[in-house]
C-alpha atoms as a PDB file:
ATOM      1  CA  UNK A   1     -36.966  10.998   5.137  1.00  0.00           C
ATOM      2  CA  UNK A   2     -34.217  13.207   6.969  1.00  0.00           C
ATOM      3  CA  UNK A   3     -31.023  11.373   7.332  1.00  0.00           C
ATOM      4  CA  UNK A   4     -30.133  12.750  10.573  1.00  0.00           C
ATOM      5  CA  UNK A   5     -26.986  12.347  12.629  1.00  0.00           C
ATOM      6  CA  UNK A   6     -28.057  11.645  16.371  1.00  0.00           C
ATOM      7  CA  UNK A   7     -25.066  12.164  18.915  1.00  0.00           C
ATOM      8  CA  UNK A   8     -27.048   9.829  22.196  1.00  0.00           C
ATOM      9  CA  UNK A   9     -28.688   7.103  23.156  1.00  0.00           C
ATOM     10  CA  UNK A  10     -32.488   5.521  22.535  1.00  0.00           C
ATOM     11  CA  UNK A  11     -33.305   5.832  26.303  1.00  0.00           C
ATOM     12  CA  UNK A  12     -33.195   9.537  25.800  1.00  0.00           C
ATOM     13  CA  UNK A  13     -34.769  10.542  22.170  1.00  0.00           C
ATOM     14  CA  UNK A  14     -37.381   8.319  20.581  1.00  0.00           C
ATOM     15  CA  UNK A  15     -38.342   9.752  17.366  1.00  0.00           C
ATOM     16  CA  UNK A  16     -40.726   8.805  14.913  1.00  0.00           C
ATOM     17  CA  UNK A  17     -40.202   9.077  11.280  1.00  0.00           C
ATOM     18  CA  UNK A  18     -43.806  10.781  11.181  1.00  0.00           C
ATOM     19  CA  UNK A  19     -41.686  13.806  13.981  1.00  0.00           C
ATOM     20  CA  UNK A  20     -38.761  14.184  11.413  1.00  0.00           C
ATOM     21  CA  UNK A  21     -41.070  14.597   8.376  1.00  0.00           C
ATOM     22  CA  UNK A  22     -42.654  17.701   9.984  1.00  0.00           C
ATOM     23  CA  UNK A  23     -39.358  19.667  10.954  1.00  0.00           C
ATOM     24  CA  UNK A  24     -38.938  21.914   8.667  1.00  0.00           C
ATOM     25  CA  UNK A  25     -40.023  25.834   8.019  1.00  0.00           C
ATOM     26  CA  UNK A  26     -38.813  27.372  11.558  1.00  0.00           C
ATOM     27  CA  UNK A  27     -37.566  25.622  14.592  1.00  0.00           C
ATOM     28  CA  UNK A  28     -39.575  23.300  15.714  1.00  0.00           C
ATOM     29  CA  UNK A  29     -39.854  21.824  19.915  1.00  0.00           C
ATOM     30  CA  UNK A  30     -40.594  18.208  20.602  1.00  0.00           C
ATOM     31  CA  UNK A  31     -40.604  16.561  24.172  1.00  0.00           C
ATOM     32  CA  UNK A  32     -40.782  13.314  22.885  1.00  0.00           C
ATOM     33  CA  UNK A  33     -42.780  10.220  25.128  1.00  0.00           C
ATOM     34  CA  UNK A  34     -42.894  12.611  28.322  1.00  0.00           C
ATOM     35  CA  UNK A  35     -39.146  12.122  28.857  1.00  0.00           C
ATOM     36  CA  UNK A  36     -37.679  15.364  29.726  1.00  0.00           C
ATOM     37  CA  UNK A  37     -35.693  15.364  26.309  1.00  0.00           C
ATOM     38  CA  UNK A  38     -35.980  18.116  24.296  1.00  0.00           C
ATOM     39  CA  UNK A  39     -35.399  18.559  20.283  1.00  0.00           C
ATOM     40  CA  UNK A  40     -35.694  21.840  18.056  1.00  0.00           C
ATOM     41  CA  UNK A  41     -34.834  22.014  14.288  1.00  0.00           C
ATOM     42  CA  UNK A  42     -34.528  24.852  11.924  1.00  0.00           C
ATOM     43  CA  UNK A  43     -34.329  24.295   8.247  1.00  0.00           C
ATOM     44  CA  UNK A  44     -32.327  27.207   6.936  1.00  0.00           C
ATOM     45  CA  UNK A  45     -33.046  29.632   4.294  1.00  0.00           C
ATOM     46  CA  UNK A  46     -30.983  30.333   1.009  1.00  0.00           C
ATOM     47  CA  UNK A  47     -28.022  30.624   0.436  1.00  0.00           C
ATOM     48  CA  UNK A  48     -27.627  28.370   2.971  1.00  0.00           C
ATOM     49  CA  UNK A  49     -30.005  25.725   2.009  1.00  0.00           C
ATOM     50  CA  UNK A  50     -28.554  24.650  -1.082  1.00  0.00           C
ATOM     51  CA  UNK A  51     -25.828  23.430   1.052  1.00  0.00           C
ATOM     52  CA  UNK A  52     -27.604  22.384   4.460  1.00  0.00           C
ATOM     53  CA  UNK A  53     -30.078  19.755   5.218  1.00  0.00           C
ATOM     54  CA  UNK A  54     -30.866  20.928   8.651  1.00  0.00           C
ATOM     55  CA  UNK A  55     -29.925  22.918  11.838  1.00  0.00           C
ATOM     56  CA  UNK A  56     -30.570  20.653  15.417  1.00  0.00           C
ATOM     57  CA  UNK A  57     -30.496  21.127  19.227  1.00  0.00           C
ATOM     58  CA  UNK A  58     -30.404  18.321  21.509  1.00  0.00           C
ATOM     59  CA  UNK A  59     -30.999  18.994  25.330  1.00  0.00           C
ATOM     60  CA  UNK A  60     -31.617  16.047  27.512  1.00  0.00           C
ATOM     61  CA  UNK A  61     -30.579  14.224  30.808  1.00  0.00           C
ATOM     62  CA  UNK A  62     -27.001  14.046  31.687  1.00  0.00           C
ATOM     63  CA  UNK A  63     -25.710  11.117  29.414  1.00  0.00           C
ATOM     64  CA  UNK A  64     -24.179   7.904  31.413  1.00  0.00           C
ATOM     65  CA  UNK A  65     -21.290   7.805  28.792  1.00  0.00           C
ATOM     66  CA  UNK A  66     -22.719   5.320  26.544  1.00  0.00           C
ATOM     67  CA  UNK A  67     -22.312   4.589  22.837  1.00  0.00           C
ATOM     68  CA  UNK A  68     -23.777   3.836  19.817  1.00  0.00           C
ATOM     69  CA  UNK A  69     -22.928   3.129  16.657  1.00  0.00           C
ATOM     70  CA  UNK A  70     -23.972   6.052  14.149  1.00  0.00           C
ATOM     71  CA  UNK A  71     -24.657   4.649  10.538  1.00  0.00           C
ATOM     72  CA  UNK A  72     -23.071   6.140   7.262  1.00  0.00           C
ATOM     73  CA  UNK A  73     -24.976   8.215   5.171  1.00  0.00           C
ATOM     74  CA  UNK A  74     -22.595   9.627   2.569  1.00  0.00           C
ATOM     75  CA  UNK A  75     -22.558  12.901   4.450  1.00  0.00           C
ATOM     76  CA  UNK A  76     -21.215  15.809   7.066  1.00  0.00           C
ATOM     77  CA  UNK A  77     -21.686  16.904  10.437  1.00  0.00           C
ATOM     78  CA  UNK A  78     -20.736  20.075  12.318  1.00  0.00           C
ATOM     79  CA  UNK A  79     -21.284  19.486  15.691  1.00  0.00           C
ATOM     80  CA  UNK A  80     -21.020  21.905  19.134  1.00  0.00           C
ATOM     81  CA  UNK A  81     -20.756  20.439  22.647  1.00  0.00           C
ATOM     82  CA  UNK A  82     -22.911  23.298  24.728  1.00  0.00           C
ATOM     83  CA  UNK A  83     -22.392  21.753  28.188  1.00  0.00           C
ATOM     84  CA  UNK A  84     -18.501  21.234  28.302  1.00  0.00           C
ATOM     85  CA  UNK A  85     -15.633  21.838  25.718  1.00  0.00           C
ATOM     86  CA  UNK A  86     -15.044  18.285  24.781  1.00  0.00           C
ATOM     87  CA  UNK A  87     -16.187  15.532  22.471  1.00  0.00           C
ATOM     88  CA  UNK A  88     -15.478  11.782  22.524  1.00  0.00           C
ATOM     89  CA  UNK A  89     -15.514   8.934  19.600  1.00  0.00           C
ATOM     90  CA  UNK A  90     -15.152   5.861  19.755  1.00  0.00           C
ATOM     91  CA  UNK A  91     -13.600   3.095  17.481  1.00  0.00           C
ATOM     92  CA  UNK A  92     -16.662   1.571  15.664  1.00  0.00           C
ATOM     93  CA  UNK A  93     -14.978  -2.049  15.544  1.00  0.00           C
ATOM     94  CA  UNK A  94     -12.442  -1.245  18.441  1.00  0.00           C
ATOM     95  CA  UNK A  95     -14.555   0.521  21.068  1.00  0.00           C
ATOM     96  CA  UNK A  96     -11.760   0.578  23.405  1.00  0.00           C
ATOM     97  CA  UNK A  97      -9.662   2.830  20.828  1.00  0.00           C
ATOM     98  CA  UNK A  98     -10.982   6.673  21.779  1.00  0.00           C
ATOM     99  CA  UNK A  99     -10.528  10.235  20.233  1.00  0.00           C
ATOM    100  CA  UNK A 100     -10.985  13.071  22.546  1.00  0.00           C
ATOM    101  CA  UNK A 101     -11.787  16.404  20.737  1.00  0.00           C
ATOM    102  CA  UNK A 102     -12.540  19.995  21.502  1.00  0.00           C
ATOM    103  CA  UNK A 103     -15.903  20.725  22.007  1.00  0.00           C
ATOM    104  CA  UNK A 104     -16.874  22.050  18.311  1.00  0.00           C
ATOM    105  CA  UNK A 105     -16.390  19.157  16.143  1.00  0.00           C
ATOM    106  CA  UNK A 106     -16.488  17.936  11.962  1.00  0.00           C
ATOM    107  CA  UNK A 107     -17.152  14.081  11.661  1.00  0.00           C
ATOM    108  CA  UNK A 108     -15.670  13.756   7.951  1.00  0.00           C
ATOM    109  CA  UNK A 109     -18.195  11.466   5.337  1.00  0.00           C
ATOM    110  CA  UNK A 110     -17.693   7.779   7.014  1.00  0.00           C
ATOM    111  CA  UNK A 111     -17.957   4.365   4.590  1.00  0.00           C
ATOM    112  CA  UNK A 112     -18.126   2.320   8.080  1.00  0.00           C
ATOM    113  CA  UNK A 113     -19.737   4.403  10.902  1.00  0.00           C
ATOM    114  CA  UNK A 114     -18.086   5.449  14.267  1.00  0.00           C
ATOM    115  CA  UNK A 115     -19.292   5.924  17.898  1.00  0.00           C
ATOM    116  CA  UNK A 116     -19.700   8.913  19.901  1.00  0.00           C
ATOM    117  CA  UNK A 117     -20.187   9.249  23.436  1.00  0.00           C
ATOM    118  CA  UNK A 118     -23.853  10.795  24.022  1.00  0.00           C
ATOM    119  CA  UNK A 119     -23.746  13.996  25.705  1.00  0.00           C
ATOM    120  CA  UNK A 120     -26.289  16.075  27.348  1.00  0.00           C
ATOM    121  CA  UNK A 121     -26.804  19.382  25.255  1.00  0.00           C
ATOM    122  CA  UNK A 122     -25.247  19.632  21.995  1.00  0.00           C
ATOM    123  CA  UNK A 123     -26.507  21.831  18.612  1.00  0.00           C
ATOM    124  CA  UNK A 124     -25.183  20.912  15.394  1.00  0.00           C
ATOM    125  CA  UNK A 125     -25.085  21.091  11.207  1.00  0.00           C
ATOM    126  CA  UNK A 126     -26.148  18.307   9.289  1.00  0.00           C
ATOM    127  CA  UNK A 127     -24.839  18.862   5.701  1.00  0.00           C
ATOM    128  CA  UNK A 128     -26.826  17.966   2.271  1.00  0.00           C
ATOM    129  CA  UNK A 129     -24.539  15.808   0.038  1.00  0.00           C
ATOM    130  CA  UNK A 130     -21.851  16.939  -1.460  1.00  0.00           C
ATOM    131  CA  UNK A 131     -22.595  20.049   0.895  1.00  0.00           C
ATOM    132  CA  UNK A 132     -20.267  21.019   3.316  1.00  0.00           C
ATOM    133  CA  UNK A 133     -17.102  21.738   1.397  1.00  0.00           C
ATOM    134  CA  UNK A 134     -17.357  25.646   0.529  1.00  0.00           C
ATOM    135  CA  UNK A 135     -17.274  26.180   4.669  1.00  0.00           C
ATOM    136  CA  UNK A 136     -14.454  23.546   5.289  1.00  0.00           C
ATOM    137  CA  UNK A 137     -11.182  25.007   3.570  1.00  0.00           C
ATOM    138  CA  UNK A 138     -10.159  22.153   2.126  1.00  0.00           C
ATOM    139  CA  UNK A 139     -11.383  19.105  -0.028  1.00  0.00           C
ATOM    140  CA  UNK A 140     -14.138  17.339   1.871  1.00  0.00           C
ATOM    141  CA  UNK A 141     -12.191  13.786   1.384  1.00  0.00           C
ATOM    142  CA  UNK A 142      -8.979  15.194   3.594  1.00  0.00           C
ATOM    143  CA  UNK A 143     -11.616  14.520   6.314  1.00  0.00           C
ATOM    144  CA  UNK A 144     -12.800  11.156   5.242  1.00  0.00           C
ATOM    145  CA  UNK A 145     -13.622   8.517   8.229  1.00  0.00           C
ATOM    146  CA  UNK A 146     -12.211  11.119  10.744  1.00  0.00           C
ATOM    147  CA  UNK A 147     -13.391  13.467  12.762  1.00  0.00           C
ATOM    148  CA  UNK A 148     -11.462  16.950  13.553  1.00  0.00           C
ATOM    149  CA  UNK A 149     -11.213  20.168  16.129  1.00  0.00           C
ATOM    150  CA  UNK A 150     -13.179  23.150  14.250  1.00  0.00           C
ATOM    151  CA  UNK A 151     -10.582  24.965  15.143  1.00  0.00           C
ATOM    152  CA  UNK A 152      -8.416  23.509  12.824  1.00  0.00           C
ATOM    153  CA  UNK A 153     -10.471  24.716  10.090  1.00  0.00           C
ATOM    154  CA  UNK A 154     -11.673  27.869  10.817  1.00  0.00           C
ATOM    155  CA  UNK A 155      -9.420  29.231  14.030  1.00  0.00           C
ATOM    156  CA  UNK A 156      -9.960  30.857  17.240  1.00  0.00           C
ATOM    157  CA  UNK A 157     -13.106  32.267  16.464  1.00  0.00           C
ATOM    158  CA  UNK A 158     -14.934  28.742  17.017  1.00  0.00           C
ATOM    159  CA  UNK A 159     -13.763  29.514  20.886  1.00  0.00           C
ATOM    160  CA  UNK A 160     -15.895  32.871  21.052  1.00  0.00           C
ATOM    161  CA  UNK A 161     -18.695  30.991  18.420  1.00  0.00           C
ATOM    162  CA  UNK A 162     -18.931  28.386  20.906  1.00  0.00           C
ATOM    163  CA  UNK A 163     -19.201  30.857  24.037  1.00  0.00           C
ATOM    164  CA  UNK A 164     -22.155  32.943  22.638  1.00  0.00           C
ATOM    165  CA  UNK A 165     -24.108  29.778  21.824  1.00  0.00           C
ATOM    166  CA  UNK A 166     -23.603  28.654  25.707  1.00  0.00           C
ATOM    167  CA  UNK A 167     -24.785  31.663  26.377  1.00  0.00           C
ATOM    168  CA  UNK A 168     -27.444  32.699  24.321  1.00  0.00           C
ATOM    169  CA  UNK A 169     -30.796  32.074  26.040  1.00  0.00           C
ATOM    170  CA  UNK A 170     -33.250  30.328  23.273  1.00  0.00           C
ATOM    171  CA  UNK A 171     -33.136  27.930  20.688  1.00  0.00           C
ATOM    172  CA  UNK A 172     -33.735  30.190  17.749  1.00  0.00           C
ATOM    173  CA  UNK A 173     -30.825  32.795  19.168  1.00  0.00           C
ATOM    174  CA  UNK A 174     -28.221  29.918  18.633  1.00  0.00           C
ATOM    175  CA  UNK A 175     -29.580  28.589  15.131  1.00  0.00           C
ATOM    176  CA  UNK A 176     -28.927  32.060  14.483  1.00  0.00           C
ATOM    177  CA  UNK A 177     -25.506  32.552  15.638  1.00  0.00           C
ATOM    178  CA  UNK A 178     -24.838  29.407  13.695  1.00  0.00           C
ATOM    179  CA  UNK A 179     -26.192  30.370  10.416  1.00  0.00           C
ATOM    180  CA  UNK A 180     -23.967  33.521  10.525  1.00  0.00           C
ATOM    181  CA  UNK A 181     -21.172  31.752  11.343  1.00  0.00           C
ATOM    182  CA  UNK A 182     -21.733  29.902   7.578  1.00  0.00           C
ATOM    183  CA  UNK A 183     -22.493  32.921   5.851  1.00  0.00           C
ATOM    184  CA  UNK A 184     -19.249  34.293   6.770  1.00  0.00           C
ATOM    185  CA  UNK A 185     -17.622  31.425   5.118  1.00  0.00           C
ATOM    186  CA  UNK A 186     -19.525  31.308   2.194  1.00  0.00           C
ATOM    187  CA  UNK A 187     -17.790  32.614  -0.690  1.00  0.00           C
ATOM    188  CA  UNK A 188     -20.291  34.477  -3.258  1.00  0.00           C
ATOM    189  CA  UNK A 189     -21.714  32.261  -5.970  1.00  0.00           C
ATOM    190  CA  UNK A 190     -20.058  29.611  -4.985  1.00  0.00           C
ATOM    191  CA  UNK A 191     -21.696  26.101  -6.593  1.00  0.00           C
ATOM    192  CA  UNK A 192     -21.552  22.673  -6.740  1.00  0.00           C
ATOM    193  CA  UNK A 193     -19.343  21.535  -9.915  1.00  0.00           C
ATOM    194  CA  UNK A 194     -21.934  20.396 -12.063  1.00  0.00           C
ATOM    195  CA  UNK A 195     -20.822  16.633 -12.458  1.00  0.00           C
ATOM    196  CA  UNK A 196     -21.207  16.396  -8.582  1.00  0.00           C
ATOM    197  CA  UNK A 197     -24.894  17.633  -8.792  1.00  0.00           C
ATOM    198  CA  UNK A 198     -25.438  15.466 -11.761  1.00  0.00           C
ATOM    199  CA  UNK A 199     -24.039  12.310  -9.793  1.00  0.00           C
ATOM    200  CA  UNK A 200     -25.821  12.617  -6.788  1.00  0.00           C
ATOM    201  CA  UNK A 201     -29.296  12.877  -8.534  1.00  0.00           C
ATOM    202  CA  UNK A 202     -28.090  10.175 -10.736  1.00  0.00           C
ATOM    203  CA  UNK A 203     -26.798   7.870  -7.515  1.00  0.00           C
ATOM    204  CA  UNK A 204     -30.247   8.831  -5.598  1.00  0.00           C
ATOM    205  CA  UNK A 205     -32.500   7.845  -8.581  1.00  0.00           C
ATOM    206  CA  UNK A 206     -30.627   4.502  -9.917  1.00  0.00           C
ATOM    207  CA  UNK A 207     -31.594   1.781  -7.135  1.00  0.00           C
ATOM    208  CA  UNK A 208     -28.417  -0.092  -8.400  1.00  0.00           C
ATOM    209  CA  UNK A 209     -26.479   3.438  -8.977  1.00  0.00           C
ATOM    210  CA  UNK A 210     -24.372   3.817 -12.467  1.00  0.00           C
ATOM    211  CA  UNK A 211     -20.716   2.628 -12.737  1.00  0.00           C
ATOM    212  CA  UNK A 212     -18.323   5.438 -11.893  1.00  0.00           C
ATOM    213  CA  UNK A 213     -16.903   4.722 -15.656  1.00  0.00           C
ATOM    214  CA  UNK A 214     -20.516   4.954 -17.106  1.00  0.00           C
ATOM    215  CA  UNK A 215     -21.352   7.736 -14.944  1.00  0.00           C
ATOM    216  CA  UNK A 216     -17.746   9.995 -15.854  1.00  0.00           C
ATOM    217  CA  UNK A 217     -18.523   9.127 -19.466  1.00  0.00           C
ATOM    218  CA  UNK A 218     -21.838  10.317 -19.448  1.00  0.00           C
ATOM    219  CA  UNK A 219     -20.567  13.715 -17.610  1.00  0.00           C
ATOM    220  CA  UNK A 220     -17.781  13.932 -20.056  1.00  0.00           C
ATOM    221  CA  UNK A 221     -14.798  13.444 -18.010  1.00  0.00           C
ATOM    222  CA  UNK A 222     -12.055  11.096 -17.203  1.00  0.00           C
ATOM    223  CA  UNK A 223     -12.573   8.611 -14.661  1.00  0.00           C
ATOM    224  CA  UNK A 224     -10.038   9.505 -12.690  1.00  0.00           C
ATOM    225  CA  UNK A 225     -11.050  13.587 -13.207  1.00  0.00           C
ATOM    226  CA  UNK A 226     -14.802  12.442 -12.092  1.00  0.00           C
ATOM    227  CA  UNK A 227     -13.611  10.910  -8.759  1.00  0.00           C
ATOM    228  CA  UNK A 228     -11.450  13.482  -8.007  1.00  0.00           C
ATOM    229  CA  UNK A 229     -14.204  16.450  -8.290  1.00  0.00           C
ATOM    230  CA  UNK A 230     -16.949  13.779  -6.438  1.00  0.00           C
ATOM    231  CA  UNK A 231     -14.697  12.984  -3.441  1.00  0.00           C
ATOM    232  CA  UNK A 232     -13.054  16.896  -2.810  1.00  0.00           C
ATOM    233  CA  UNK A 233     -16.792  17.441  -2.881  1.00  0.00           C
ATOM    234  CA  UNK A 234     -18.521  15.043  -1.160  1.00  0.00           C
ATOM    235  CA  UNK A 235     -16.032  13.132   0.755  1.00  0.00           C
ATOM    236  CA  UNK A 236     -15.549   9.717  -0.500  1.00  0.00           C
ATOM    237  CA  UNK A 237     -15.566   8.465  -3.465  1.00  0.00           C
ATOM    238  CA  UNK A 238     -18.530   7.928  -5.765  1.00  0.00           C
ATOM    239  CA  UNK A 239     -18.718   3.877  -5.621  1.00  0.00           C
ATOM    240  CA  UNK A 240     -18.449   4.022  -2.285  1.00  0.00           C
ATOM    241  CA  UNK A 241     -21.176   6.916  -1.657  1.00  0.00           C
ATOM    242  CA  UNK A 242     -23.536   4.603  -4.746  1.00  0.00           C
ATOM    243  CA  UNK A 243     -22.486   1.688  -1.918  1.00  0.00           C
ATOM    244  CA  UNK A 244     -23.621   3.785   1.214  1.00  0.00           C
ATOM    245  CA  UNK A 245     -26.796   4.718  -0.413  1.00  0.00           C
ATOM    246  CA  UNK A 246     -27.407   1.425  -1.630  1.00  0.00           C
ATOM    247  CA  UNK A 247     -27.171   0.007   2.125  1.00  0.00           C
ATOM    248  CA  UNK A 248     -29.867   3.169   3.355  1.00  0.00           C
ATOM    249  CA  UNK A 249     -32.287   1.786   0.957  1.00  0.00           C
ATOM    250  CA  UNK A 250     -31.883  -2.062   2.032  1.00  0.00           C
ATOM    251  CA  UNK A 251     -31.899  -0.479   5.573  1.00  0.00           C
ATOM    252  CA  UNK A 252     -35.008   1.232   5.142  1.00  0.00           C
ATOM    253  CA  UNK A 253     -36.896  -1.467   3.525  1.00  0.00           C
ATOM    254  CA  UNK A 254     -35.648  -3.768   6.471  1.00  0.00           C
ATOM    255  CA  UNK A 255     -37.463  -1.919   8.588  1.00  0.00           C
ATOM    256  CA  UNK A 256     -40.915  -1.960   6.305  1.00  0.00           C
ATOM    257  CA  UNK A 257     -40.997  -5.407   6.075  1.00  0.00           C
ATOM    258  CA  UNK A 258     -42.827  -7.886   8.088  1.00  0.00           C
ATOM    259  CA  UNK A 259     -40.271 -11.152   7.314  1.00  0.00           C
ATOM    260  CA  UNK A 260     -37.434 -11.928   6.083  1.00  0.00           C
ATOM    261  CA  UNK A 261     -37.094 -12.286   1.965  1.00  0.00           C
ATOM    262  CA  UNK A 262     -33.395 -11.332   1.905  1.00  0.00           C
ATOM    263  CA  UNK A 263     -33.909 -12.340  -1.944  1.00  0.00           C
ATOM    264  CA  UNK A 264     -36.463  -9.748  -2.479  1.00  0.00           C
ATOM    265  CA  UNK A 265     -34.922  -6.870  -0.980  1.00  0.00           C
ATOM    266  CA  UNK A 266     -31.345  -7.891  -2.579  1.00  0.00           C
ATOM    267  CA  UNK A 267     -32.623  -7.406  -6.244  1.00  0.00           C
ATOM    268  CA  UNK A 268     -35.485  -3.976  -5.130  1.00  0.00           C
ATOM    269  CA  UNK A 269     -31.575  -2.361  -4.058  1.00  0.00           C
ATOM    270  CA  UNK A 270     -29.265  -3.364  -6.440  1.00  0.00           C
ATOM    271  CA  UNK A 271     -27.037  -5.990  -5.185  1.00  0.00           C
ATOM    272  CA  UNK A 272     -26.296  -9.046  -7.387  1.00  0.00           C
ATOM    273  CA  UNK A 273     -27.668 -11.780  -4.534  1.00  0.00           C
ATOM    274  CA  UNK A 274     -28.605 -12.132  -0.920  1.00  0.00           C
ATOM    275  CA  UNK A 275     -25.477 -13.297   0.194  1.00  0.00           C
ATOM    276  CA  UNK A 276     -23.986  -9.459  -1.638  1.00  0.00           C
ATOM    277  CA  UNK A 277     -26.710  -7.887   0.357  1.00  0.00           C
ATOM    278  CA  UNK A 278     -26.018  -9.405   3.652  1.00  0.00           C
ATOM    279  CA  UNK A 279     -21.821  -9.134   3.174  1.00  0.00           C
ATOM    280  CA  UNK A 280     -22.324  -5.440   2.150  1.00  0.00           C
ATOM    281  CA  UNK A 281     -24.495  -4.578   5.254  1.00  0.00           C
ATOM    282  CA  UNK A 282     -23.001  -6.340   8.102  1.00  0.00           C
ATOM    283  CA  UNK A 283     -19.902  -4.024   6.145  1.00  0.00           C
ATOM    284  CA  UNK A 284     -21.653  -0.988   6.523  1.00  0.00           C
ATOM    285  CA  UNK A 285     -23.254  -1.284   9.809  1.00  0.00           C
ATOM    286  CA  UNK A 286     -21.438  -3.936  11.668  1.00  0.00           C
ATOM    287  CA  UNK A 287     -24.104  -6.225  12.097  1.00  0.00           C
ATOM    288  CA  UNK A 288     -26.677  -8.787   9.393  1.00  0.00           C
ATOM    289  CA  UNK A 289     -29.519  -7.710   8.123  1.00  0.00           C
ATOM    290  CA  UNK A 290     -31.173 -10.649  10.222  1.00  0.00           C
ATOM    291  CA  UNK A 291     -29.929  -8.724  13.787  1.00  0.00           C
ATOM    292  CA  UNK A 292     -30.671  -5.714  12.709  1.00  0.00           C
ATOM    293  CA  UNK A 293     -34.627  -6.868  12.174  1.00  0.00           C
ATOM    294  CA  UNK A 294     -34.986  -8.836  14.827  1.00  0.00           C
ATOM    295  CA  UNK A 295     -33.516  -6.208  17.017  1.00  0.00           C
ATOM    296  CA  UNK A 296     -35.909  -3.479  14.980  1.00  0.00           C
ATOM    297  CA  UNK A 297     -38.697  -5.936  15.780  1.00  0.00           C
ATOM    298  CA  UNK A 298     -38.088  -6.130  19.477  1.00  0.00           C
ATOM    299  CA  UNK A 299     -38.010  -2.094  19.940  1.00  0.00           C
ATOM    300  CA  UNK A 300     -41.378  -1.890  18.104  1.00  0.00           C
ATOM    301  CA  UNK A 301     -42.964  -4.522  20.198  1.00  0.00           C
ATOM    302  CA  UNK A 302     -41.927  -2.139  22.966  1.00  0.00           C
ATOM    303  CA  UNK A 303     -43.422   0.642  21.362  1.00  0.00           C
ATOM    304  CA  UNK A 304     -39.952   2.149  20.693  1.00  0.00           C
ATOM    305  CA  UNK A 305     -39.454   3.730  17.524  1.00  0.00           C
ATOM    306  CA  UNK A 306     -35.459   3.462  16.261  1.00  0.00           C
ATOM    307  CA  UNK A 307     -33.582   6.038  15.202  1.00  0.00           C
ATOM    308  CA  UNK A 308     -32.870   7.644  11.724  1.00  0.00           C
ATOM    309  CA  UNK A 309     -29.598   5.930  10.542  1.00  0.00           C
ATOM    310  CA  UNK A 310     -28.724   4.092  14.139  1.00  0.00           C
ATOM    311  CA  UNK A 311     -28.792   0.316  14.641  1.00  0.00           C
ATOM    312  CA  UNK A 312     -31.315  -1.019  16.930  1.00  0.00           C
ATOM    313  CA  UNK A 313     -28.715  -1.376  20.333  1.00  0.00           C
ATOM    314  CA  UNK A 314     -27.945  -5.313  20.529  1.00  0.00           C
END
């Protein structure tokens, strides 16, 4: 399953999981339920795809500044405003608190998700784990539960980047323009350090995820070394990434079931009891487990399918 950042609202993209699990190989075009939405992906090529999950375009109606609560995931976005040279975020817990950005944005790793305003046409990067830090210029956690100007970390060239992919005509034209813009910044055999590699597969594999100590040990560093290397890397640290992944799984399996055996899904995931599992997720996603499937429930019985890594809108 893609864990896909989605920067607007349900009335405007409904995706299935069934849509995701195709995009890949070239770009691929959706209109999705005969709303005049329209969604291309690319999944790049290597280099580039040992660091990138996916390249996306989003071109729908003209948003009515609404927002919605984007989930963590433990990973990186690059995102490009292609109808005006701005980009909003709101305060996850205060939604009156707002950031206004340029129009070429980086939303950092989050523990507690954040809100965007949904715009209209927008293209952007989602990042593999661990990822994103050879094209950043500095250690992935300086950008940790924040989001910042492009700009910042690459200079005035994002202006002129930005430009061409307003201008450029197709879908495929801009992936293009984007992937080039990484290669430039992609220094020559660069890699992942190989205790961040080993984590990740170790975090995605262990339902309950090791202890950092356990896990450092078994790499052969210091505890303190080990968290270091993961969080320059991947942008938080590793108990809080094992945390975030932890929650995606007890999310997911939410959404599979048909009632509600909190007990059940507490011990498939990891956590020591229901009342870990439902303190953790309301955490993590700002509301219960019990909201989020009665909410989940009520979009299917509309025939609405919710979005990858958004909370059904309550």
């Amino acid at each position: 399953m893609l864990d896909i950042l989605f920067y607007f609202d349900h009335k405007y993209l409904i995706m299935t999981r069934s849509t995701l699990g195709i995009a890949g190989g070239k770009s691929q075009q959706f209109t999705i339920l005969e709303i005049d939405t329209i969604f291309n992906f690319y999944k790049p090529k290597p280099p580039l795809s040992k660091f990138v999950d996916i390249f996306w375009l989003y071109e729908g109606y003209e948003p009515v500044h609404k927002t919605e609560r984007i989930l963590p995931t433990g990973t990186l976005e690059l995102v490009i405003n292609l109808r005006q040279d701005a980009l909003r975020f709101y305060d996850a817990e205060r939604p009156e608190n707002c950031a206004r950005l340029s129009g070429a944005v980086v939303s950092g790793a989050s523990g507690r998700g954040f809100a965007p305003a949904e715009e209209a046409f927008i293209i952007g990067v989602h990042f593999k784990p661990g990822g994103a830090f050879p094209f950043l210029g500095l250690p992935a956690g300086d950008l940790a539960d924040t989001h910042v100007d492009l700009e910042t970390l690459w200079g005035p060239s994002v202006g002129r980047l930005r430009e061409r992919l307003c201008e450029a005509r197709t879908s495929a034209e801009r992936f293009q323009l984007l992937q080039e813009a990484l290669l430039s910044r992609l220094c020559h055999g660069v890699e992942q350090h190989y205790a961040v590699s080993a984590a990740l597969e170790m975090f995605g594999k262990n339902k309950a995820g090791p202890r950092v100590r356990e896990a450092a040990k078994y790499l052969g560093l210091s505890q303190r070394r080990f968290i270091q290397i993961f969080k320059a890397e991947v942008g938080m640290t590793p108990k809080l990434y094992s945390r975030v992944q932890r929650f995606q799984r007890a999310r997911t399996l939410i959404e599979q079931m048909e009632s509600s055996d909190w007990v059940d899904i507490a011990l498939e995931c990891g956590y020591f009891d229901q009342s870990h599992l439902i303190r953790e997720f309301h955490e993590l996603s700002g509301i219960s487990p019990a909201a989020y499937l009665r909410q989940h429930h009520r979009f299917l019985e509309q025939d609405i399918h919710v979005q990858n890594n958004h909370p059904p809108c309550i």
